[in-house]
Protein backbone atom coordinates (compact mmCIF):
# COMPACT_ATOMS: atom_id res chain seq x y z
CA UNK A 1 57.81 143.21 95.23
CA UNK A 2 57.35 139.60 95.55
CA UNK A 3 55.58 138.15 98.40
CA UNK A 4 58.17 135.89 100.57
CA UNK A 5 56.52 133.31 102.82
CA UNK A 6 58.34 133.40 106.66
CA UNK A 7 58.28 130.24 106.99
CA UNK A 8 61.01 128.06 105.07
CA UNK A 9 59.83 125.24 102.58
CA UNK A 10 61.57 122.73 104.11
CA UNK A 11 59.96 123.50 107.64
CA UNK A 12 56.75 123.76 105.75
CA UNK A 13 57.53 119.88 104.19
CA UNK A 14 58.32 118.82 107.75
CA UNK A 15 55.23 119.77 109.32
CA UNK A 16 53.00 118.33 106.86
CA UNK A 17 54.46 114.93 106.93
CA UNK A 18 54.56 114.90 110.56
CA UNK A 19 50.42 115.85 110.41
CA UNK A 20 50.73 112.93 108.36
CA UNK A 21 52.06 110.73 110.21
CA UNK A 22 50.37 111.57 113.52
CA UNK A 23 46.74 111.00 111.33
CA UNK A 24 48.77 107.64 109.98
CA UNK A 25 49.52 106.95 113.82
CA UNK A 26 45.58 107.70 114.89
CA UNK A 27 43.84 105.95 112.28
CA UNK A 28 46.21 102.63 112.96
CA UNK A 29 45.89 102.97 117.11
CA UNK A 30 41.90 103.01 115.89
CA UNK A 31 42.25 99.87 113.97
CA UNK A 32 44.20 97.76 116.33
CA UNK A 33 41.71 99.23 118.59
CA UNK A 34 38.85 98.11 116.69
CA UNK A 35 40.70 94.52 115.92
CA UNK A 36 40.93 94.05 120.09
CA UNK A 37 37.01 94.67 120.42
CA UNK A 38 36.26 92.53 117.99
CA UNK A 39 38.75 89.44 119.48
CA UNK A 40 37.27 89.97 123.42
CA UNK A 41 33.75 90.04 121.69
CA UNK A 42 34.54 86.78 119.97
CA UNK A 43 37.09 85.57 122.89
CA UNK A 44 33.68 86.28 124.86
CA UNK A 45 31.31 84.87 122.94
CA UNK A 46 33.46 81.49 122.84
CA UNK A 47 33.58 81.25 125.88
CA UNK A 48 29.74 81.52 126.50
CA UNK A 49 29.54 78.59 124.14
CA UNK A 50 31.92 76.47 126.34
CA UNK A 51 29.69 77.38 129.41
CA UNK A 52 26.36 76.51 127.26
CA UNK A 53 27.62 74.02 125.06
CA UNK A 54 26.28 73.73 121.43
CA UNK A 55 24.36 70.27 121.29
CA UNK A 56 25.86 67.63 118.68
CA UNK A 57 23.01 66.42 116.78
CA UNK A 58 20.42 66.57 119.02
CA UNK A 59 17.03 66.58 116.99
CA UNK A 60 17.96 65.90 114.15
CA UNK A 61 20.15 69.39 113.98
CA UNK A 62 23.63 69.30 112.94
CA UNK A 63 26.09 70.43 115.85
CA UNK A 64 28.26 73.97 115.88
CA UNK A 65 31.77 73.51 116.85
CA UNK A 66 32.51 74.53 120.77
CA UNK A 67 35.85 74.27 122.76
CA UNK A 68 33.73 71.52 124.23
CA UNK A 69 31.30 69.51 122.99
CA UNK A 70 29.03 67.73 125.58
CA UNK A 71 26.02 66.19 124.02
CA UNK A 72 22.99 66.26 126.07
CA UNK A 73 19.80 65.09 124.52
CA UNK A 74 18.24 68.29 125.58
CA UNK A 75 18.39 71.88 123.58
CA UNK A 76 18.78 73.88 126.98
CA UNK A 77 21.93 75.27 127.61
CA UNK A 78 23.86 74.04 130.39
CA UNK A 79 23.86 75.75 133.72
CA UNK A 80 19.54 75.69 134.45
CA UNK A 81 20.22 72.85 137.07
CA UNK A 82 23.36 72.99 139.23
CA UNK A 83 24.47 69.45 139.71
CA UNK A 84 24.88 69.72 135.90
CA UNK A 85 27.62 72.28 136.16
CA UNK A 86 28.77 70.25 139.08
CA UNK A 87 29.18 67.01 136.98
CA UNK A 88 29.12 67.77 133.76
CA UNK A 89 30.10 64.38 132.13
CA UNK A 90 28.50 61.59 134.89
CA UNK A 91 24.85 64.08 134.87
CA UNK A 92 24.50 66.32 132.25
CA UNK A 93 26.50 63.96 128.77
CA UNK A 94 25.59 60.79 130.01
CA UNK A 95 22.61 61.23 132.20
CA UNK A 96 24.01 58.02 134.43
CA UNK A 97 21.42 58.81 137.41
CA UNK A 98 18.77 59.00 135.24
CA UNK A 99 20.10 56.01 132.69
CA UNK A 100 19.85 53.59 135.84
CA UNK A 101 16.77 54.71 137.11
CA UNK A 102 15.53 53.67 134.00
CA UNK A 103 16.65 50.52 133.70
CA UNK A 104 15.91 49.50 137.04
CA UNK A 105 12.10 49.74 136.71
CA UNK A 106 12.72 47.13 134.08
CA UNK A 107 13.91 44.30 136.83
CA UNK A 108 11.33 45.73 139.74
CA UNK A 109 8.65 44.60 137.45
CA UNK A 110 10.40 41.22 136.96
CA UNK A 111 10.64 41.42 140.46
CA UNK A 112 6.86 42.17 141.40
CA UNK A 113 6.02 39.61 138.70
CA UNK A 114 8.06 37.06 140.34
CA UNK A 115 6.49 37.81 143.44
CA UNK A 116 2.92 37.17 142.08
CA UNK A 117 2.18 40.82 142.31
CA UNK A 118 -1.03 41.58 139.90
CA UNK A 119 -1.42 44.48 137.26
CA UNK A 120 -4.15 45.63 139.29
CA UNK A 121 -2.78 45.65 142.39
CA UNK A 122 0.55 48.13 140.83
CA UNK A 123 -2.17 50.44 138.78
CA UNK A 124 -3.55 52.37 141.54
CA UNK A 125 0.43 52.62 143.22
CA UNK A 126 1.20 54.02 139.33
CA UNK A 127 -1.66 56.45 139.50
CA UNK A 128 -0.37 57.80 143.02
CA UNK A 129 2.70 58.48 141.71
CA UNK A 130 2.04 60.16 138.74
CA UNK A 131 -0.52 62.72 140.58
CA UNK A 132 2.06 63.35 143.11
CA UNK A 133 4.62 64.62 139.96
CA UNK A 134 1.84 66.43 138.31
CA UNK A 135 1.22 68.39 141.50
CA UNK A 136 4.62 68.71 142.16
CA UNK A 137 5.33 70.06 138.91
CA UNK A 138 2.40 72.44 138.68
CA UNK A 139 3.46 74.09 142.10
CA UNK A 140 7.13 74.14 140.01
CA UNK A 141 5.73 75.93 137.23
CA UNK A 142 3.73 78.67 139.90
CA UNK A 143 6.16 79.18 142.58
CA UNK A 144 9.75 80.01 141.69
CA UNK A 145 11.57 79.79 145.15
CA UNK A 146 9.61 75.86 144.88
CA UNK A 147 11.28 75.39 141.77
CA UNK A 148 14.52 75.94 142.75
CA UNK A 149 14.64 74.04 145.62
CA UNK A 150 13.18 71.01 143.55
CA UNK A 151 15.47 71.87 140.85
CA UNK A 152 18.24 71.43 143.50
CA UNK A 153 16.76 67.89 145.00
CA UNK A 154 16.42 66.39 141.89
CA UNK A 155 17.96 68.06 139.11
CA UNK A 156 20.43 64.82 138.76
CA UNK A 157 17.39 63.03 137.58
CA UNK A 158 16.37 65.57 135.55
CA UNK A 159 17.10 66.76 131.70
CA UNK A 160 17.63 70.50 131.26
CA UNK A 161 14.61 71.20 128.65
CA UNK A 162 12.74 69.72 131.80
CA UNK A 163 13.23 72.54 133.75
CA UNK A 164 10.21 74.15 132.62
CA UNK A 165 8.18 71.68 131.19
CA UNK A 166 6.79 68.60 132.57
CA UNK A 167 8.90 66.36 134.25
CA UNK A 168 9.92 62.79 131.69
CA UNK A 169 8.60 60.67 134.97
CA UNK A 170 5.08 62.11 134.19
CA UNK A 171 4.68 60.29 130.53
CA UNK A 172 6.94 57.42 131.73
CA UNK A 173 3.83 56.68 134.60
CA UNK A 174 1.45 57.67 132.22
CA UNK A 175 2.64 55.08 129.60
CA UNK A 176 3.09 52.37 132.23
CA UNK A 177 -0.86 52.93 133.13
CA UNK A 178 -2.57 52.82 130.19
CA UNK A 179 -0.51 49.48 128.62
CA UNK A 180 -1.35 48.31 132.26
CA UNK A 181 -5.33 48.95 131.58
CA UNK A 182 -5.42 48.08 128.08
CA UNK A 183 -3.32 44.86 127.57
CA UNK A 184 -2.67 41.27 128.99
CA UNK A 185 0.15 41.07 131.62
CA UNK A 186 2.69 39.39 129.29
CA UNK A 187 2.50 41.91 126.77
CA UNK A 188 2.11 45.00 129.57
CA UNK A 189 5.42 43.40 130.60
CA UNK A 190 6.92 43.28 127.75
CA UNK A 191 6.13 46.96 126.65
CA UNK A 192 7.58 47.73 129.56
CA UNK A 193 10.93 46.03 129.40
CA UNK A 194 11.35 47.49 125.85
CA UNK A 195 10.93 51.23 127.24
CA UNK A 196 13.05 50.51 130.40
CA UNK A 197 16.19 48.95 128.38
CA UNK A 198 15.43 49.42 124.55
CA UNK A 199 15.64 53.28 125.01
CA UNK A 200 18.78 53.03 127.56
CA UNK A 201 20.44 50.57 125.42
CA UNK A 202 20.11 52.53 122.28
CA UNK A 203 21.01 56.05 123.66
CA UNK A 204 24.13 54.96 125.44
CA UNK A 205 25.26 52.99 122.63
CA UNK A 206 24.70 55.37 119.99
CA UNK A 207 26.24 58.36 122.12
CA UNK A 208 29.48 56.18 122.23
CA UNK A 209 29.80 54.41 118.79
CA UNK A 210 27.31 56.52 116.47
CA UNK A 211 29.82 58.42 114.74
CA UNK A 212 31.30 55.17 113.33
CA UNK A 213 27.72 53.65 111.59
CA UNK A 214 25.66 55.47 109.31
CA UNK A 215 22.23 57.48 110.65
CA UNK A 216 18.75 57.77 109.01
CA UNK A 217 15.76 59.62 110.12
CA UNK A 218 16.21 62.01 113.58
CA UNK A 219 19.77 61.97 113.15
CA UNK A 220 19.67 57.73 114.76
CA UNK A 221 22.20 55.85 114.31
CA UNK A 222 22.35 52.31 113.04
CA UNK A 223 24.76 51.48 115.92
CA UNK A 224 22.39 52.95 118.44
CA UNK A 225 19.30 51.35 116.39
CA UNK A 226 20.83 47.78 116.55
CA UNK A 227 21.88 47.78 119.71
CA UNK A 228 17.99 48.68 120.91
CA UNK A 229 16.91 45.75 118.68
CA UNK A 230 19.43 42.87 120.49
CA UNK A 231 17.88 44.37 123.84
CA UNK A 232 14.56 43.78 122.67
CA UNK A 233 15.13 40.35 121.02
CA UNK A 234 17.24 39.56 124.90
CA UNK A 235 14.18 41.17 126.51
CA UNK A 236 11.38 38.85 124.96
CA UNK A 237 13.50 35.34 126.03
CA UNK A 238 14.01 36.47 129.09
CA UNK A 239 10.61 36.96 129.76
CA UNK A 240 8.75 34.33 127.64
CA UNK A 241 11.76 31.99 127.59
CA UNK A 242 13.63 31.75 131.01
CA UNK A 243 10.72 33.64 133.78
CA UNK A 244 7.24 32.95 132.87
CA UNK A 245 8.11 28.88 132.28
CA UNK A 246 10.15 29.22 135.69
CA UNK A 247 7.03 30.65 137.43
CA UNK A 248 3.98 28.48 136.36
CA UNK A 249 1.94 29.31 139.53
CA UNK A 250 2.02 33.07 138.91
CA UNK A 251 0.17 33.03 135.85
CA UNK A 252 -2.99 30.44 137.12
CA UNK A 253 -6.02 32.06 136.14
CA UNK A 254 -4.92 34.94 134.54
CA UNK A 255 -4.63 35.56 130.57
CA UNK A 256 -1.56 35.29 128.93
CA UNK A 257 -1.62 36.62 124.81
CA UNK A 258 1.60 34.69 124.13
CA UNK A 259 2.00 30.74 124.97
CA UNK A 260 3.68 27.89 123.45
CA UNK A 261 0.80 25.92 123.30
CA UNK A 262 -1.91 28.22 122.20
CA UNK A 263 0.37 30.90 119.59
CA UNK A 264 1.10 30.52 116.29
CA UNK A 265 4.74 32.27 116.42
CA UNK A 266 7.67 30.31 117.96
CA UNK A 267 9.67 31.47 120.75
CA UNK A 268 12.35 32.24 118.49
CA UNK A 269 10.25 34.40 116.08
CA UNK A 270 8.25 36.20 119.09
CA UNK A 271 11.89 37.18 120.03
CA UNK A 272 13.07 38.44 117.03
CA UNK A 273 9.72 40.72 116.71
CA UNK A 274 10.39 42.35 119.87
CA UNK A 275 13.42 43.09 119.07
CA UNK A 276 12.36 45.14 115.79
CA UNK A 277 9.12 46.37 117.77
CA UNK A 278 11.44 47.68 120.39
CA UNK A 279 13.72 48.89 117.61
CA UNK A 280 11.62 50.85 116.19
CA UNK A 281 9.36 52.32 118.63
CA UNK A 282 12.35 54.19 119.76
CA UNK A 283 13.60 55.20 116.50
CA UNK A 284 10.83 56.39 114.64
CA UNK A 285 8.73 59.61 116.09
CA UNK A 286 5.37 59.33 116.60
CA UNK A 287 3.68 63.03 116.06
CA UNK A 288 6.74 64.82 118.54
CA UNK A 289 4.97 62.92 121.73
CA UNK A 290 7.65 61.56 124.40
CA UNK A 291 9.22 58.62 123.51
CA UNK A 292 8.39 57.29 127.38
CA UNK A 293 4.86 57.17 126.49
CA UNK A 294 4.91 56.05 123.06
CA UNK A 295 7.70 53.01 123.41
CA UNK A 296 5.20 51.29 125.34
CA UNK A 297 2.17 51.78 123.45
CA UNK A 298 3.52 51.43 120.35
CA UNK A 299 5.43 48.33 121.71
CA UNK A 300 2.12 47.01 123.49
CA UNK A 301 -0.16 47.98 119.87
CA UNK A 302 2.24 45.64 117.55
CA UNK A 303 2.92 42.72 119.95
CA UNK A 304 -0.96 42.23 120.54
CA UNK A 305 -2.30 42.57 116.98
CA UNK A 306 1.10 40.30 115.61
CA UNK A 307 0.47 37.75 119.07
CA UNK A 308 -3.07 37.12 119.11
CA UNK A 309 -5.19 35.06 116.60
CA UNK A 310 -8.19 36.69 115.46
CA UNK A 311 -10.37 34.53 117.75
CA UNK A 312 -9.14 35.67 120.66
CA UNK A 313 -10.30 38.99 120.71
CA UNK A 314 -13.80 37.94 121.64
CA UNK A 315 -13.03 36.51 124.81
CA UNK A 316 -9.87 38.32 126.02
CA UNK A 317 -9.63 38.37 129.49
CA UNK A 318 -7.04 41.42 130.29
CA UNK A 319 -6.18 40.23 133.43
């Protein structure tokens, strides 16, 4: 007798393809399930990239793509100091606090020129200041709950990758003292107006119009590099050209490097020269040190040995 199964063929059809279909139905719910984890990870992960934005060219290091691009100067990601995240453009893209700061030490040295104020009576003020930072920022670096509060006060003058390094302010002071020591007030002046404006004039500039001019070396732009070498060239006439002849009586008995009557180079030539001094000082990088001290004694280097003729250097009086 031949052995009839009990349960119909077509019933037996029916049942499989609906096991099919159910393991068809699991193994697509698993896949769309799998799909959805991957879009919040990535939905996620963009949007930690729009809180920390990717930095566009900063360091010579080419940019990644964000739903918003700031470009801060520093690698840190944004949200270490909280008026950053507060303004986001006027602090932490432009860095306008800390732009004008800058240039405004520029005219308070015209100013304390004008005035007759002497090297050496601003050196020991410059070496107050700059031991008041370094303490400040050592107690920074040792005490967190210090940190934060200073971090609050002062953030707006502050770049993120500052946050737990030394503070910019120490190696601008530092720079300002040792061009003070070293070199003759015109020059010291000098050095210093091509830090304070050379530096601001060819950030801001090459922020805004970079992308349209080519770059070279650190990812610099030639609109960012000219516009450092017109502030330079404007720097050196306004000092040699319109202020020192305007101010005669300042300048008895001290020693001045540059003069019409004693120089070699014309007015016109000593201007140009700053300008590429200044130019490139703030271009090129000399062995990764700050730019804040090595503008100025870079600047302060080339402008003596270019200004001076070799029988000077026996008798220079510094101040």
């Amino acid at each position: 007798m031949a052995y009839t199964s009990a349960t119909p063929t077509s019933e037996r059809q029916t049942r499989s393809r609906t096991k099919a279909d159910s393991l068809s139905q699991s193994q697509s719910q698993s896949q769309s399930q799998q799909q959805k984890t991957v879009a919040s990870c990535t939905a996620q992960r963009t949007n930690e990239l729009t809180v920390s934005p990717a930095q566009n060219g900063v360091n010579g290091k080419k940019a990644k793509k964000t739903n918003e691009v700031l470009t801060p100067r520093s690698r840190s990601p944004l949200g270490l100091i909280p008026s950053h995240k507060s303004y986001r453009y006027f602090i932490h893209k432009y860095e306008v606090p800390r732009k004008l700061l800058h240039v405004s030490i520029g005219f308070l040295t015209l100013d304390l020129y004008w005035n007759g104020i002497k090297l050496s009576q601003v050196t020991p003020v410059l070496v107050f200041l700059l031991s008041s930072i370094v303490l400040l920022d050592i107690l920074r670096f040792n005490f967190p709950s210090f940190s934060t509060y200073y971090v609050k006060a002062f953030g707006f003058l502050m770049r993120e990758s500052e946050v737990n390094k030394w503070n910019g302010i120490v190696w601008y002071l530092l720079g300002l003292i040792l061009v003070f020591l070293a070199f003759p007030k015109d020059i010291s002046i000098l050095s210093i107006l091509l830090l304070s404006w050379c530096d601001t004039a060819a950030s801001s500039f090459g922020r805004a119009y970079g992308h349209l001019t080519p770059k070279f070396f650190r990812n610099k732009s030639l609109a960012g590099t000219g516009a450092a070498f017109l502030t330079g060239v404007f720097a050196a006439y306004l000092e040699y050209g319109l202020i020192f002849p305007a101010t005669p009586v300042v300048n008895i008995g001290e020693h001045l490097a540059w003069t019409p009557e004693t120089s070699k180079l014309s007015l016109p030539v000593l201007c140009i020269l700053s300008g590429f001094v200044g130019a490139a000082a703030e271009a090129v990088d000399f062995w990764g040190l700050d730019d804040n001290i090595t503008i100025p004694v870079i600047s302060a280097i080339v402008m003596q040995v270019v200004i001076l003729r070799r029988q000077d250097w026996e008798t220079l009086d510094l101040h």
